[in-house]
N, C-alpha and C. Protein backbone atom coordinates (compact mmCIF):
# COMPACT_ATOMS: atom_id res chain seq x y z
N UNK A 1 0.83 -1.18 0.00
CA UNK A 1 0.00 0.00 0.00
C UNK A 1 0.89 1.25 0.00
N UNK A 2 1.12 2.20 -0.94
CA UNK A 2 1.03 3.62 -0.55
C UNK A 2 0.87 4.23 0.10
N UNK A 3 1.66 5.64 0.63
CA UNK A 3 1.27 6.51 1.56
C UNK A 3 1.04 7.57 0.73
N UNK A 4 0.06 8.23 1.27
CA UNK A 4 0.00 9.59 0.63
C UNK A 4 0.15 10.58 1.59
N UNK A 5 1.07 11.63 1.54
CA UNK A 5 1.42 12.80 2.04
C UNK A 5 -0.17 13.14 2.49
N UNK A 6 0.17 13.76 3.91
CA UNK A 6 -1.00 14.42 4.31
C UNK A 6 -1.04 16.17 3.58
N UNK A 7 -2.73 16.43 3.55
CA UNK A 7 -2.60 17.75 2.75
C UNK A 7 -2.10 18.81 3.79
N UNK A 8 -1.43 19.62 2.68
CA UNK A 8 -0.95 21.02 3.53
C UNK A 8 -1.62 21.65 3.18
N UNK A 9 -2.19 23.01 3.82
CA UNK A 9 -2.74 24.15 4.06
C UNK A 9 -2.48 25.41 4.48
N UNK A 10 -2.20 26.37 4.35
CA UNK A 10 -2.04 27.58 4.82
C UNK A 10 -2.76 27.68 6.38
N UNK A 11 -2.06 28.24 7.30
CA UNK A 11 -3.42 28.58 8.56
C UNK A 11 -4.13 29.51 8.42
N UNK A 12 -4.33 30.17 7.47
CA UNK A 12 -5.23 31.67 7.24
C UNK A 12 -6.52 30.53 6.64
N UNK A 13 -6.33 29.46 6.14
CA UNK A 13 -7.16 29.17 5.30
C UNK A 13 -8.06 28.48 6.33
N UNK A 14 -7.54 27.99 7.13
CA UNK A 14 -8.24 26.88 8.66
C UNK A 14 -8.60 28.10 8.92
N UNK A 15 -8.45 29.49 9.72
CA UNK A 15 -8.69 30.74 9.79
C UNK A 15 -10.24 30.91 9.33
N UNK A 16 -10.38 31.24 8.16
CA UNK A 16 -11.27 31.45 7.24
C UNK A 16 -12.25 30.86 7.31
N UNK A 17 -11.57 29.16 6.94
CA UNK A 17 -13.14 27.94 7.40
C UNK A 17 -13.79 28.17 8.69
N UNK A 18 -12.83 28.64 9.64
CA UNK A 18 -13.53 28.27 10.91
C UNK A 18 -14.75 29.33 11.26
N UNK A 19 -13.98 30.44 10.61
CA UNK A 19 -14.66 31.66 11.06
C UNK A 19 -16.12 31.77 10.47
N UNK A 20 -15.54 31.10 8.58
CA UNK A 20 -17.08 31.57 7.77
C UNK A 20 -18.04 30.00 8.62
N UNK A 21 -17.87 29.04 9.46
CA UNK A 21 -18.11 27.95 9.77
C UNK A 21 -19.26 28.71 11.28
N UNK A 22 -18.86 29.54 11.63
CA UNK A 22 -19.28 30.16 12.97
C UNK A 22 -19.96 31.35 12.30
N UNK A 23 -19.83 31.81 11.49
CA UNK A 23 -20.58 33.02 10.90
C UNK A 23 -19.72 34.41 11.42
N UNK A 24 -18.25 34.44 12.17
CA UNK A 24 -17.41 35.62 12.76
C UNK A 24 -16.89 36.26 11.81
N UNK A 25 -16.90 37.55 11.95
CA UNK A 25 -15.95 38.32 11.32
C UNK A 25 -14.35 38.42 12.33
N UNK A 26 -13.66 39.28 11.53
CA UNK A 26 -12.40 39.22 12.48
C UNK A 26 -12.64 39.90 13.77
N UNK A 27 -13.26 40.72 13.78
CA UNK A 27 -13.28 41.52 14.84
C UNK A 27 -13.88 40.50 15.85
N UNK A 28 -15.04 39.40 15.92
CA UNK A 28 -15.39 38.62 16.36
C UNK A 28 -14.57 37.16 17.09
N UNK A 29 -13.75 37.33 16.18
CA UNK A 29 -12.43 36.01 16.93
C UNK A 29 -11.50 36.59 16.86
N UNK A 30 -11.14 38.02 17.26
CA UNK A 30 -10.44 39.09 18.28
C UNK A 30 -11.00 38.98 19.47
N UNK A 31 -11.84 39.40 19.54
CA UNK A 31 -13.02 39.72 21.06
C UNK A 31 -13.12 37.85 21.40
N UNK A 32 -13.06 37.10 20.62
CA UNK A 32 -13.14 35.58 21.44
C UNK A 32 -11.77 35.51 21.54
N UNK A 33 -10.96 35.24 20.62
CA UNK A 33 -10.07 34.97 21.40
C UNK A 33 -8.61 35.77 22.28
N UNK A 34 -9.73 36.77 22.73
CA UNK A 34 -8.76 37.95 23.56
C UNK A 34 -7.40 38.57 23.03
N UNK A 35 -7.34 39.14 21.33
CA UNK A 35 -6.11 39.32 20.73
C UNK A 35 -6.67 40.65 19.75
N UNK A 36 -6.04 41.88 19.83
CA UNK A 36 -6.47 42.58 18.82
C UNK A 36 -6.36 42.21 17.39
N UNK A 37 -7.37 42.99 17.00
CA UNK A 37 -8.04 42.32 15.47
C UNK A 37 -7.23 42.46 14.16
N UNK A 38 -6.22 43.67 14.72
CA UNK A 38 -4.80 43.55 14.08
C UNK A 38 -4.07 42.30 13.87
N UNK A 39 -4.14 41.55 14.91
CA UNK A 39 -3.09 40.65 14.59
C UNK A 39 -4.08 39.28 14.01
N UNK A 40 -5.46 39.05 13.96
CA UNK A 40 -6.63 38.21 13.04
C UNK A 40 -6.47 38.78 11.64
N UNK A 41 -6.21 39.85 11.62
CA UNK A 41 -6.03 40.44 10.36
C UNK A 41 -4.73 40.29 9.61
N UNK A 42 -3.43 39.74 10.57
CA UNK A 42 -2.17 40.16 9.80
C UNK A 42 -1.92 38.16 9.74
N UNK A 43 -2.98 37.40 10.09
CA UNK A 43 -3.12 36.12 10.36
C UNK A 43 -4.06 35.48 9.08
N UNK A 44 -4.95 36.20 9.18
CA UNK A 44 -5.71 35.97 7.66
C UNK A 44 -4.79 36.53 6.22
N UNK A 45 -3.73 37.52 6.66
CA UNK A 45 -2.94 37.69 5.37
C UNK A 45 -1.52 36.85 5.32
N UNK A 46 -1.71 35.51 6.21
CA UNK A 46 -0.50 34.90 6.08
C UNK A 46 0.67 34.90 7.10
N UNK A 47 0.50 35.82 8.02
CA UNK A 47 1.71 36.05 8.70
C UNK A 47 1.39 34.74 9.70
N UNK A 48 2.94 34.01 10.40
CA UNK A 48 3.13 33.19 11.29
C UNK A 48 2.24 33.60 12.60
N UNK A 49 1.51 32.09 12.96
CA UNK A 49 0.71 31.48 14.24
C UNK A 49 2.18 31.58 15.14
N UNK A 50 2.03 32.40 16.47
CA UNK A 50 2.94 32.37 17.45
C UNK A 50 2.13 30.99 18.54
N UNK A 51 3.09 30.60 19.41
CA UNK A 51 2.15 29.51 20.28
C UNK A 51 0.91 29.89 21.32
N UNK A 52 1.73 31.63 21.56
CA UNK A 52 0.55 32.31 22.20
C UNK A 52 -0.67 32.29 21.74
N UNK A 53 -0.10 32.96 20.36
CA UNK A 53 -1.71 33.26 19.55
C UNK A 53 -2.42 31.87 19.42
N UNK A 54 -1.84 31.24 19.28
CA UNK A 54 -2.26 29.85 19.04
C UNK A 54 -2.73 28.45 19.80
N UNK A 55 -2.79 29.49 21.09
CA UNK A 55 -3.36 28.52 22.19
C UNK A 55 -4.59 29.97 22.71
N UNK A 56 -4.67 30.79 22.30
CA UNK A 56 -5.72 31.49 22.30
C UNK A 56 -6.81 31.30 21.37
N UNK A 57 -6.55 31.27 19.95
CA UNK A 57 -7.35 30.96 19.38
C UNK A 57 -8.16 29.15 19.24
N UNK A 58 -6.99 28.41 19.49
CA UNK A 58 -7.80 27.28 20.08
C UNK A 58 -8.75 27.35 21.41
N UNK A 59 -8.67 28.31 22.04
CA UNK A 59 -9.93 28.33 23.60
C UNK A 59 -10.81 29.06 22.68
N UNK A 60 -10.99 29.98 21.85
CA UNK A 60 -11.97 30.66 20.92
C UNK A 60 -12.62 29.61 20.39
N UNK A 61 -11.85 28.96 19.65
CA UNK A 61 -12.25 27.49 18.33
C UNK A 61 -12.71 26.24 19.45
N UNK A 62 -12.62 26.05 20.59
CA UNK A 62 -13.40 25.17 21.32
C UNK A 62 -12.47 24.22 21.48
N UNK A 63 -10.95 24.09 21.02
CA UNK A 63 -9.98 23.13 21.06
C UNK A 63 -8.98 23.42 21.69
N UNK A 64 -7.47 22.60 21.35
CA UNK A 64 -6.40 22.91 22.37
C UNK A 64 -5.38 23.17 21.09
N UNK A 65 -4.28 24.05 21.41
CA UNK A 65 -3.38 24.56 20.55
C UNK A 65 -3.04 23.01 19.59
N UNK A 66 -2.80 21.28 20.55
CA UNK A 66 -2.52 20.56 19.75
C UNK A 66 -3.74 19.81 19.22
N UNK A 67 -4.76 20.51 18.85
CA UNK A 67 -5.94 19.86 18.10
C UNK A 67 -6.66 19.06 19.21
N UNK A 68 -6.76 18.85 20.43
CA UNK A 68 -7.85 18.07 21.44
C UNK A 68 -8.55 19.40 22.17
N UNK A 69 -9.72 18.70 22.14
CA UNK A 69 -11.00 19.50 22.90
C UNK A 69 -10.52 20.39 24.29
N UNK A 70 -10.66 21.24 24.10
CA UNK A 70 -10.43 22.30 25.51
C UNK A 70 -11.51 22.47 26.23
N UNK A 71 -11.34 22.76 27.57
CA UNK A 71 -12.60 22.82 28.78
C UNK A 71 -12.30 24.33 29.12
N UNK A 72 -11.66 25.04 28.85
CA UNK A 72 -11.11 26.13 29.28
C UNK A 72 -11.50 27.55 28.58
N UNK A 73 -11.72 28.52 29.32
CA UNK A 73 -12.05 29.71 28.40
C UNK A 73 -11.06 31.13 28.73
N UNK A 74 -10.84 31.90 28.18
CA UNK A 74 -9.77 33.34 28.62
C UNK A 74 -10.57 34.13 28.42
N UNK A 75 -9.76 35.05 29.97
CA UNK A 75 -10.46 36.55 30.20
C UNK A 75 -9.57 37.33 29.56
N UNK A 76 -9.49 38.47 29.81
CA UNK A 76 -8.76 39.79 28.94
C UNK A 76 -7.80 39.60 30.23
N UNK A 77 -7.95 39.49 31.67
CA UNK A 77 -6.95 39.83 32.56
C UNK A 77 -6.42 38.63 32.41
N UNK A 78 -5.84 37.35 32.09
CA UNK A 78 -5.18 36.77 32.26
C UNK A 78 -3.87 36.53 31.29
N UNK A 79 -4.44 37.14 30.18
CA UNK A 79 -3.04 37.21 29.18
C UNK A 79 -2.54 39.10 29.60
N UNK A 80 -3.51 39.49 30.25
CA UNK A 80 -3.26 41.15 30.27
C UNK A 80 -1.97 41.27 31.09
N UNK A 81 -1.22 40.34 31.73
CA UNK A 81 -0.39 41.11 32.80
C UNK A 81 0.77 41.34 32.64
């Protein structure tokens, strides 16, 4: 049997699905996932997922930075300090 390479994707594009999937604009998974909409915006044009951003927007997306279900949600004061 063959392997076939798993598909690659851009993360703006997971980005995009998830958001048009929820009906959010950016400004909307800014305000969820506690990050100005600047940086949803410089994320939808391609620029690099930091682990920060990226364990924020998984508590937004209902998951965990490594793809398993999260129980957890963020306030503004806990990344604020």
């Amino acid at each position: 049997m063959q392997r076939r390479p798993a598909e690659v994707f851009p993360p703006s594009e997971f980005l995009r699905e998830e958001m048009d999937a929820r009906g959010w604009t950016a400004e909307v998974l800014a305000q969820q996932a506690v990050i100005p909409v600047e940086d949803v915006l410089a994320l939808l044009e391609g620029a690099r997922i930091t682990g920060r951003i990226a364990e924020r927007l998984a508590v937004a997306f209902g998951t965990s930075a490594d793809g398993s279900v999260a129980t957890t949600s963020l306030t503004t004061t806990e990344f604020d300090a």
